[in-house]
N, C-alpha and C. Protein backbone atom coordinates (compact mmCIF):
# COMPACT_ATOMS: atom_id res chain seq x y z
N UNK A 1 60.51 -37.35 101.12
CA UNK A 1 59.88 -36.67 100.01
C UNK A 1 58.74 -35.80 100.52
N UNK A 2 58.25 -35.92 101.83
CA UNK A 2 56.97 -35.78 102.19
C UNK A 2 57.50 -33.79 102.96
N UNK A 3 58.84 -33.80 103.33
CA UNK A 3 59.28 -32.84 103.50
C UNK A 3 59.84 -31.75 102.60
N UNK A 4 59.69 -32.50 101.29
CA UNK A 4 60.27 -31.68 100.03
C UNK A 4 58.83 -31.22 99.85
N UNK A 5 57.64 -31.33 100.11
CA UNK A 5 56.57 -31.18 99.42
C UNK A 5 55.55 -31.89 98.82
N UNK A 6 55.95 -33.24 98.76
CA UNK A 6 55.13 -34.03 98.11
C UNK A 6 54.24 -34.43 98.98
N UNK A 7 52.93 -34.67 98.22
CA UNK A 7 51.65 -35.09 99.19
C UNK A 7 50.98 -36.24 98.89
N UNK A 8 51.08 -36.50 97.21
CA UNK A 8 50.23 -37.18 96.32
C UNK A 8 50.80 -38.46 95.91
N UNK A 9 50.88 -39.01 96.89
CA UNK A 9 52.19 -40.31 96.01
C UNK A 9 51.19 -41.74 95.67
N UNK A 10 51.06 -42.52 94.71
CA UNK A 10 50.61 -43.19 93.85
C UNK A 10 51.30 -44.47 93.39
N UNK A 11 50.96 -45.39 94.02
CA UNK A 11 52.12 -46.69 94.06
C UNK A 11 51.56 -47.85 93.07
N UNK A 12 52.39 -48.17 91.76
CA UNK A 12 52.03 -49.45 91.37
C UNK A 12 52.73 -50.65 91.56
N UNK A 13 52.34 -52.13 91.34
CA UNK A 13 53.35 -53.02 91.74
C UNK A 13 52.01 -54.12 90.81
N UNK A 14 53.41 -55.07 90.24
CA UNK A 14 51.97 -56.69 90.03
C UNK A 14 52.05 -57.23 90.92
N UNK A 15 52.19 -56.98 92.69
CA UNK A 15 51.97 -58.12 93.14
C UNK A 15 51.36 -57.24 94.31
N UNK A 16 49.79 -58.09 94.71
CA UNK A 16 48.66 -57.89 95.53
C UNK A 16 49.23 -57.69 97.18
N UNK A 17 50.28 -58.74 96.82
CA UNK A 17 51.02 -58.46 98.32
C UNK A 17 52.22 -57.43 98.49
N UNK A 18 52.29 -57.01 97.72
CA UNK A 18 53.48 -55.67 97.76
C UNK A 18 52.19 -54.52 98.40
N UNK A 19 51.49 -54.57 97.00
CA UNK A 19 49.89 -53.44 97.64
C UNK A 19 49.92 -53.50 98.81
N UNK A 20 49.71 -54.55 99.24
CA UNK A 20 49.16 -54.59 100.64
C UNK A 20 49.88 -53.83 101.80
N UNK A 21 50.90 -54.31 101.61
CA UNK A 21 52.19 -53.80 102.45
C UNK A 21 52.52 -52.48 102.25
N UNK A 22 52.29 -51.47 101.14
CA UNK A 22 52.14 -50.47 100.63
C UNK A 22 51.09 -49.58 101.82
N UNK A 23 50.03 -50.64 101.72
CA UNK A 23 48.61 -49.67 102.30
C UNK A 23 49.26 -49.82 103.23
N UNK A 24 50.02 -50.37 104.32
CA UNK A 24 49.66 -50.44 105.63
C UNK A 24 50.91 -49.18 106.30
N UNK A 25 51.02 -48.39 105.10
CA UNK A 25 52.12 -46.92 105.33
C UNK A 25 51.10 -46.07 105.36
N UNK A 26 50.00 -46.37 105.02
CA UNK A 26 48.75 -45.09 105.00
C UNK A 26 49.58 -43.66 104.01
N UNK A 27 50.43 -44.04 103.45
CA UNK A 27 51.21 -42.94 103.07
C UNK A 27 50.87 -42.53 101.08
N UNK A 28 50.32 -44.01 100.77
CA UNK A 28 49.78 -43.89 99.39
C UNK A 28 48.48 -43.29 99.36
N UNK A 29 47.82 -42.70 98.69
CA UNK A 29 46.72 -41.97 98.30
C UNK A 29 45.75 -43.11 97.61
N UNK A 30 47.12 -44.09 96.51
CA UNK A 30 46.32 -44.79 95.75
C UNK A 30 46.63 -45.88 95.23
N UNK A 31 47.16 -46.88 94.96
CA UNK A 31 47.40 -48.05 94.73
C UNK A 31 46.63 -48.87 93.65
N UNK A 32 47.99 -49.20 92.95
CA UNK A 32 47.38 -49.36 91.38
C UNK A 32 48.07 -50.62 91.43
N UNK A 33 46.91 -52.15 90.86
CA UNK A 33 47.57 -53.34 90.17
C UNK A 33 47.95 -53.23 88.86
N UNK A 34 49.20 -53.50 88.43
CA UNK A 34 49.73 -53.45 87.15
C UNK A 34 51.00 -54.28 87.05
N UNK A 35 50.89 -55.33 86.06
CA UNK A 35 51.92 -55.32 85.50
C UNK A 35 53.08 -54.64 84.31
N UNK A 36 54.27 -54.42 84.89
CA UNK A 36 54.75 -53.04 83.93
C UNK A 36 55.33 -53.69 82.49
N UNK A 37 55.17 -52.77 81.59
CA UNK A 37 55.16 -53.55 79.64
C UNK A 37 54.16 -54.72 79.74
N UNK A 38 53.46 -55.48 80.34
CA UNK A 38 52.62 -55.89 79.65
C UNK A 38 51.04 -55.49 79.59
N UNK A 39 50.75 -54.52 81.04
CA UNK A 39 49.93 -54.06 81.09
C UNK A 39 49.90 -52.44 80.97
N UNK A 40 49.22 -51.32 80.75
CA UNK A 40 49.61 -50.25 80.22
C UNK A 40 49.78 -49.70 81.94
N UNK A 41 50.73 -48.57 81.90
CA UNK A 41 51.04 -47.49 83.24
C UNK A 41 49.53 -47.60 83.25
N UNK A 42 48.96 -47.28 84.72
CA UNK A 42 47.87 -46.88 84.91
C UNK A 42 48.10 -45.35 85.36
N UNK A 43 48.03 -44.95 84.00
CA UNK A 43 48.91 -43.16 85.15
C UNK A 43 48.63 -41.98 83.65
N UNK A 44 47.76 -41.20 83.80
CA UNK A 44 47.58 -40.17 83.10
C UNK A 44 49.05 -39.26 82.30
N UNK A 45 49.14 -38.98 81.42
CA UNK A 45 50.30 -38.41 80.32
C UNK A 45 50.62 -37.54 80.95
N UNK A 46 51.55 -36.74 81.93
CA UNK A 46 51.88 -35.23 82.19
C UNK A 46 51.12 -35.17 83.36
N UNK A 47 51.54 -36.04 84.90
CA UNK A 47 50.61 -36.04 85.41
C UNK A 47 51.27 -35.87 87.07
N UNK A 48 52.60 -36.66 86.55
CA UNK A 48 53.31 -36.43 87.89
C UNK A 48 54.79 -35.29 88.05
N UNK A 49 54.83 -34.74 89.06
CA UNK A 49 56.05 -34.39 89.54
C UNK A 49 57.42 -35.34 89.59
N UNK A 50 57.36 -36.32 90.38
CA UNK A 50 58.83 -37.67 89.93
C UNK A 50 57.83 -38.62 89.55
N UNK A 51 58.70 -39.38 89.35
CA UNK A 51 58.37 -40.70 89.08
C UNK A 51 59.17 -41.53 89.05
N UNK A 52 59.04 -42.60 89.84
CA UNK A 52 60.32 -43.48 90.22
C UNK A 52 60.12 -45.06 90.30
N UNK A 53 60.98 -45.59 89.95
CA UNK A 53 61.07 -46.79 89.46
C UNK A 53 62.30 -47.66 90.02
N UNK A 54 62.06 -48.61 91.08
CA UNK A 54 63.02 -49.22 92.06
C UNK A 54 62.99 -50.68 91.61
N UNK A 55 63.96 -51.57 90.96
CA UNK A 55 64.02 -52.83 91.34
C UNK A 55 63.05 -53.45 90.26
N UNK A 56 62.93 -52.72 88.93
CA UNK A 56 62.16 -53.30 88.02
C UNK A 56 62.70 -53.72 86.63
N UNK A 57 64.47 -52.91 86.72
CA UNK A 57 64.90 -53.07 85.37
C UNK A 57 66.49 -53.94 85.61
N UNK A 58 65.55 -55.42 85.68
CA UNK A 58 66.36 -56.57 85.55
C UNK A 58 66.35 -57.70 84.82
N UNK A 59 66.88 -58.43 84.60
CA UNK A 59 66.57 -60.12 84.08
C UNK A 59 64.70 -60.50 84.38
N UNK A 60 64.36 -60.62 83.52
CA UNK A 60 62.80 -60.90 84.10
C UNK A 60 62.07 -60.02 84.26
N UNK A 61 62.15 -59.14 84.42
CA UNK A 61 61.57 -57.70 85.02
C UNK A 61 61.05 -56.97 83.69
N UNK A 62 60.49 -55.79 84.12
CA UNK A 62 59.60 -55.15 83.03
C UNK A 62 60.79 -54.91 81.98
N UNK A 63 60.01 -54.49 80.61
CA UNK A 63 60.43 -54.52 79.23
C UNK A 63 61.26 -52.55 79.65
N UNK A 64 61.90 -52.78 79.02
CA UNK A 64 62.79 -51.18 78.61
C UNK A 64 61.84 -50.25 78.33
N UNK A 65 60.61 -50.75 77.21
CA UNK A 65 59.88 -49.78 76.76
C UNK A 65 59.21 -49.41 77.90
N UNK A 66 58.86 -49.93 79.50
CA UNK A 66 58.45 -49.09 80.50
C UNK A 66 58.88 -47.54 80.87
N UNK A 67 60.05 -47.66 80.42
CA UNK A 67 60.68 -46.28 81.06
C UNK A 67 60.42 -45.33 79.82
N UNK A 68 59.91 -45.41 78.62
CA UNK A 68 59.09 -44.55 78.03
C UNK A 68 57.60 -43.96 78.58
N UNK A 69 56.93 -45.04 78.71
CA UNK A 69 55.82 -45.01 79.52
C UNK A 69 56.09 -43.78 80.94
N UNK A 70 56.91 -44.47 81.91
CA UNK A 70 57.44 -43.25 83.01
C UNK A 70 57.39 -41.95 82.84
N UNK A 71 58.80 -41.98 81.83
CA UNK A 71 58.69 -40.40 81.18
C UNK A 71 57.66 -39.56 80.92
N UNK A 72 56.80 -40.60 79.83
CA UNK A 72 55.55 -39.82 79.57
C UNK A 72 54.51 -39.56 80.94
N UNK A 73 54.49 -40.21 82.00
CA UNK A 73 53.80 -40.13 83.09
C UNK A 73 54.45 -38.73 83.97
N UNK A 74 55.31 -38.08 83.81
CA UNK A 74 55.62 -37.06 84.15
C UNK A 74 55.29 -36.06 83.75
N UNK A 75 55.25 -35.06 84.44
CA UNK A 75 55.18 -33.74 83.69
C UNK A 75 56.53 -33.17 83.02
N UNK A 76 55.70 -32.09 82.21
CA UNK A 76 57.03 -31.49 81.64
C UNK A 76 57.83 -30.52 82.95
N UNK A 77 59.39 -30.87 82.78
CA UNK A 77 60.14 -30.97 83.80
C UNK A 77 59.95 -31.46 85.16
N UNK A 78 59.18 -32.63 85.27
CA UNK A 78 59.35 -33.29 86.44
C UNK A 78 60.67 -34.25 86.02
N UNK A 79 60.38 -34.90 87.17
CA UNK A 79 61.55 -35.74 87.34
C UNK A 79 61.73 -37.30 87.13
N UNK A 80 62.22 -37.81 86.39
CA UNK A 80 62.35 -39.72 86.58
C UNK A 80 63.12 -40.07 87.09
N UNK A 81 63.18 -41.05 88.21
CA UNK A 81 64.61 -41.51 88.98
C UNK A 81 64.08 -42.97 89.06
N UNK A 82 65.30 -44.18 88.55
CA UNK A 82 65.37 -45.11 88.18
C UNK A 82 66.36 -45.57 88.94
N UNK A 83 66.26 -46.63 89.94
CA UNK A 83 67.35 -47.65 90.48
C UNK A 83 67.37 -48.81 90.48
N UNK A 84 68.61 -49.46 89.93
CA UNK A 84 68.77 -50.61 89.61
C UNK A 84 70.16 -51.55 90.03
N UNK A 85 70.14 -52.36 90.99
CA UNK A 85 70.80 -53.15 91.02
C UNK A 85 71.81 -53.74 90.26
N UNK A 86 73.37 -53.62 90.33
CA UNK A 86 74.12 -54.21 89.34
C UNK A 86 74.71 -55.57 89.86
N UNK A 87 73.81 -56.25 88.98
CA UNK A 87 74.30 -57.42 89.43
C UNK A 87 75.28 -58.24 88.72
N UNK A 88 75.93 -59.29 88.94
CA UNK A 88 77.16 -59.41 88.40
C UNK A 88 77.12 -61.22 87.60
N UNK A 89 75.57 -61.67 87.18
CA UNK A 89 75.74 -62.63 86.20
C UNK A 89 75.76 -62.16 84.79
N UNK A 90 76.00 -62.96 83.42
CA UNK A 90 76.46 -62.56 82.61
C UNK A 90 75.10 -61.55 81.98
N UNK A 91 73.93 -62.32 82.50
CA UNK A 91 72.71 -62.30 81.50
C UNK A 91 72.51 -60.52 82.59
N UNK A 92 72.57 -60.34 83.35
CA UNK A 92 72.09 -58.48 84.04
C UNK A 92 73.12 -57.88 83.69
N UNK A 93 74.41 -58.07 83.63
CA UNK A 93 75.58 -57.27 82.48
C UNK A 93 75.08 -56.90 81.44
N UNK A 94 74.35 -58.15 80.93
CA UNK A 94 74.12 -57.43 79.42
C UNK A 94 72.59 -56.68 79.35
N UNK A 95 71.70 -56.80 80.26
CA UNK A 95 70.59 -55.92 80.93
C UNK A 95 71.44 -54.42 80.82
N UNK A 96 72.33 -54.11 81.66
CA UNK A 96 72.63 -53.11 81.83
C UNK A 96 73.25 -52.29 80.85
N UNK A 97 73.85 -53.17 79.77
CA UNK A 97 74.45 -52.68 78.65
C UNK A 97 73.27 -52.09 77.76
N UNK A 98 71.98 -52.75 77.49
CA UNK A 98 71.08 -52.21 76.98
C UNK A 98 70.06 -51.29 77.50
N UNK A 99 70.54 -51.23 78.68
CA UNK A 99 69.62 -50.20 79.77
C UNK A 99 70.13 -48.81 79.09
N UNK A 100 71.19 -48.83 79.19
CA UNK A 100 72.49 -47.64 79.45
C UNK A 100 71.84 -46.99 76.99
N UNK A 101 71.97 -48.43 77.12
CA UNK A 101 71.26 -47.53 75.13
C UNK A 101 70.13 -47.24 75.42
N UNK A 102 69.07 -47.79 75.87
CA UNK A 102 67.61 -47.08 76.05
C UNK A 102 67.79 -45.56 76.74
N UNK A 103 68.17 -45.88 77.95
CA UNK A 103 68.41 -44.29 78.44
C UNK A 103 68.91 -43.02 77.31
N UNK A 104 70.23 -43.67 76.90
CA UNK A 104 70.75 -42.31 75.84
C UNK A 104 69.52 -42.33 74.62
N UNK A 105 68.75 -43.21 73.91
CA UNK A 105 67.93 -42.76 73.02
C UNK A 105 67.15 -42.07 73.48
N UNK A 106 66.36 -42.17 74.84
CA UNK A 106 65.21 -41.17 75.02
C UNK A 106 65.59 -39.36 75.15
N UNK A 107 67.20 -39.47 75.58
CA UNK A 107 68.13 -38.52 74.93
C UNK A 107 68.45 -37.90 74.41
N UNK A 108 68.87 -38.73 73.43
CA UNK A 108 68.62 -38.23 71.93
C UNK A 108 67.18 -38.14 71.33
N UNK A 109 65.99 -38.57 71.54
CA UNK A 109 64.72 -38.38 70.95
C UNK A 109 64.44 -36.68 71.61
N UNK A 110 65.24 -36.74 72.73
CA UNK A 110 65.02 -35.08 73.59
C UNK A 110 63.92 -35.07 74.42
N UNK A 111 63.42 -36.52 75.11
CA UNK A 111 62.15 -36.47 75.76
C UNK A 111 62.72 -36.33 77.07
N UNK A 112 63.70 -36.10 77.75
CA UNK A 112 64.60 -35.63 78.74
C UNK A 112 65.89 -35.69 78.83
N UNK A 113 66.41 -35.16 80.02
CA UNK A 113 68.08 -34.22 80.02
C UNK A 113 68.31 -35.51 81.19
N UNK A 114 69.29 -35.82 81.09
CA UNK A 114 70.13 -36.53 82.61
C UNK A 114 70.53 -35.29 83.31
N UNK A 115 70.21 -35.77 84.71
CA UNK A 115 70.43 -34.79 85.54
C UNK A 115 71.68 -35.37 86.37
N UNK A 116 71.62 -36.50 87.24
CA UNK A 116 72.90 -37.29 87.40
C UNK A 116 72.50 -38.87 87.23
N UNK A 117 73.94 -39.62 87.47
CA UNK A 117 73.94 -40.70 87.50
C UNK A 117 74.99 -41.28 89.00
N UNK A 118 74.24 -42.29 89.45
CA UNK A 118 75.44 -42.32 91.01
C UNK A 118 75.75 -43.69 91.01
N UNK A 119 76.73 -44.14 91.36
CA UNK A 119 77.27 -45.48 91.97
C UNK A 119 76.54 -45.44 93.54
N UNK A 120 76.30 -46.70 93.70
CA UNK A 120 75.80 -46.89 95.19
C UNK A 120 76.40 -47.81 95.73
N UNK A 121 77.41 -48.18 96.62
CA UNK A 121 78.50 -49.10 96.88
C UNK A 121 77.28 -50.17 97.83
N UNK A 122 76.80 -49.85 98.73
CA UNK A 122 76.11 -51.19 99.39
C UNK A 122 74.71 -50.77 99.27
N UNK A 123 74.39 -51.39 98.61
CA UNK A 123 72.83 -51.87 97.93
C UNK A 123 72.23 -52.52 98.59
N UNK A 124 72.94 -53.68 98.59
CA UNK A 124 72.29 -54.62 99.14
C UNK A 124 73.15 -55.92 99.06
N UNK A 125 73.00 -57.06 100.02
CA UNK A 125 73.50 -57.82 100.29
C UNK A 125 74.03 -59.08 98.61
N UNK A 126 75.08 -59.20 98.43
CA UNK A 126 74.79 -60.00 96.90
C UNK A 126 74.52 -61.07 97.69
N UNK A 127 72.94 -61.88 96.27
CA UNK A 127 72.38 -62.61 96.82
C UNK A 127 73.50 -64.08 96.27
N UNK A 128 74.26 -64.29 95.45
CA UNK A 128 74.58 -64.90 94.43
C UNK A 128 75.83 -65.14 95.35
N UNK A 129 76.20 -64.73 96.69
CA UNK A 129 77.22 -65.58 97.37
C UNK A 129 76.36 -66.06 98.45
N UNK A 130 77.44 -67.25 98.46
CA UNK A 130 76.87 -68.26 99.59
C UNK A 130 77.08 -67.57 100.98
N UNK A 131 76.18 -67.95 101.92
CA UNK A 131 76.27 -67.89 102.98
C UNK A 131 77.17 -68.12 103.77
N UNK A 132 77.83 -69.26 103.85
CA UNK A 132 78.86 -69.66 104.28
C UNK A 132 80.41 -68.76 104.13
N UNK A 133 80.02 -67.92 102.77
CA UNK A 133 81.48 -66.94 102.66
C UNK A 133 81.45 -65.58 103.22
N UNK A 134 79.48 -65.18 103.82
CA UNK A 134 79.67 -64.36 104.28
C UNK A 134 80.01 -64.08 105.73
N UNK A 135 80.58 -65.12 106.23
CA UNK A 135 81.20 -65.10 107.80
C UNK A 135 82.51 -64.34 107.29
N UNK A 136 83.41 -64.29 106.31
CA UNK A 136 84.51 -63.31 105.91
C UNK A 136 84.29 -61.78 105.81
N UNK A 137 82.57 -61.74 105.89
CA UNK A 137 82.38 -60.34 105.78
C UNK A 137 81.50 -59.75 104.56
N UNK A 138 80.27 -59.12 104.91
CA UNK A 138 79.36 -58.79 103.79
C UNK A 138 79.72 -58.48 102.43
N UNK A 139 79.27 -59.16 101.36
CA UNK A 139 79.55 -58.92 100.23
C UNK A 139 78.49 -58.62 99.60
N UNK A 140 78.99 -56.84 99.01
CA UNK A 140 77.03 -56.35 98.07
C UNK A 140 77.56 -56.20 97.04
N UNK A 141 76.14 -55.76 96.65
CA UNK A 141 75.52 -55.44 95.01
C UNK A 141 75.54 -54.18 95.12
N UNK A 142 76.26 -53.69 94.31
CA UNK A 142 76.26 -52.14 93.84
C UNK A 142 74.68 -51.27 93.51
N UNK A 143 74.72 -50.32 93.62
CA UNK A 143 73.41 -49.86 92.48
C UNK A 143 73.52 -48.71 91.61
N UNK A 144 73.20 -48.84 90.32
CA UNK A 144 73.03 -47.63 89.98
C UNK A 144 71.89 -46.67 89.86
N UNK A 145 71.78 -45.77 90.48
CA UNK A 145 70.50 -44.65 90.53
C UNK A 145 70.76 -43.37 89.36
N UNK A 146 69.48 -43.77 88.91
CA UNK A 146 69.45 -42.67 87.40
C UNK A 146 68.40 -41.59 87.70
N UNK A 147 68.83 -39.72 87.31
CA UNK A 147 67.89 -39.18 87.77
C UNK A 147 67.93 -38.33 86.49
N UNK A 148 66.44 -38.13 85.86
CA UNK A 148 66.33 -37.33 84.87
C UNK A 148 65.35 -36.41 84.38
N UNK A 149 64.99 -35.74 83.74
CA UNK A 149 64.13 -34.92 83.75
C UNK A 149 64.10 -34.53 82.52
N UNK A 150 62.27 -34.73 82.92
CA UNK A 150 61.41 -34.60 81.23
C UNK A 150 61.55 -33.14 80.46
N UNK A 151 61.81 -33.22 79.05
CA UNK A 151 61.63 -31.77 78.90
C UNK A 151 60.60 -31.01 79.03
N UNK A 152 60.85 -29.95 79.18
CA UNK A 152 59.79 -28.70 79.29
C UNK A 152 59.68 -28.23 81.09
N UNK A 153 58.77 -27.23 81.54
CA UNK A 153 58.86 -26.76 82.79
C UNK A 153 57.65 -27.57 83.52
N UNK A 154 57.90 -27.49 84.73
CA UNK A 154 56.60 -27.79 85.84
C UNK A 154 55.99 -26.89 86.58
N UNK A 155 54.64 -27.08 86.89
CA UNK A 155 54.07 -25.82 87.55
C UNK A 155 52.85 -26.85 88.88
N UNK A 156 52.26 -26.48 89.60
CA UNK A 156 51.39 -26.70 89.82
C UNK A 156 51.40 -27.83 91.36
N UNK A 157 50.98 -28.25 91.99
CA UNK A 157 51.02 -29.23 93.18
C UNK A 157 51.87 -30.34 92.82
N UNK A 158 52.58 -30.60 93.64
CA UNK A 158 54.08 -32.15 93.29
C UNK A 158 52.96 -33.41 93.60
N UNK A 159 52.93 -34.14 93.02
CA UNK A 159 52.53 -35.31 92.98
C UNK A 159 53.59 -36.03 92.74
N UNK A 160 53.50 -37.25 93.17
CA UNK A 160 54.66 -38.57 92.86
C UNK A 160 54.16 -39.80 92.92
């Protein structure tokens, strides 16, 4: 990203030890404690170029209404890109079934356009097989990566 232009990148996480591990890239500017839906974005309205969101919209994980929040943390026509793990118990099936309606309402409300959507064949290792079956040979978790963009245009220094 740092070769596309971006300079300004701005990392939140609720956990002190993610931060940490964050700082030691010297690559964040700024580092924000937050928990996401229960505590508010710590992130000014129309403020970033992307905004991206890895590994948060699961079973347990932040509320749907975060990715309103996101959106609004963008500028007009920046970008939101969202990736999420498909995982294959009953209860993140049905995560994803309601993911997939939140996305199309903000859609239809017209607060951004889908730009694409991708299958990601190896994600990551599925955690939900045993060890023992992976001597037959790695078995992953798919992902899906969502990329979209807020309405209206962008101008001005890329922040992320």
């Amino acid at each position: 990203m740092f070769q596309l232009g971006f300079r300004n990148f701005v990392g939140v996480d609720c956990s002190e030890q993610m931060l940490a591990e964050a700082a030691k890239t010297k690559l964040y500017g700024e580092l924000q404690p937050a928990l996401l839906g229960t505590e508010p974005l710590p992130a000014q309205t129309g403020t970033f170029d992307l905004v991206i969101l890895v590994g948060g919209l699961g079973v347990g994980f932040a509320p749907f209404s975060v990715i309103r929040e996101l959106c609004d943390a963008a500028k007009p026509g920046g970008l939101i890109c969202l990736a999420r793990g498909n995982h294959t118990s009953p209860a993140e099936e049905d995560v994803g079934t309601q993911l997939q309606r939140e996305l199309q309402l903000l859609e239809d409300d017209g607060l951004w356009s889908r730009v694409v959507v991708q299958q990601v064949a190896r994600y990551m290792l599925n955690p939900q097989v045993e060890a023992s079956r992976r001597d037959e040979g790695p078995v992953y978790v798919t992902r899906s990566l969502y990329l979209y963009q807020k309405t209206g245009s962008s101008d001005g220094n890329k922040k992320i």
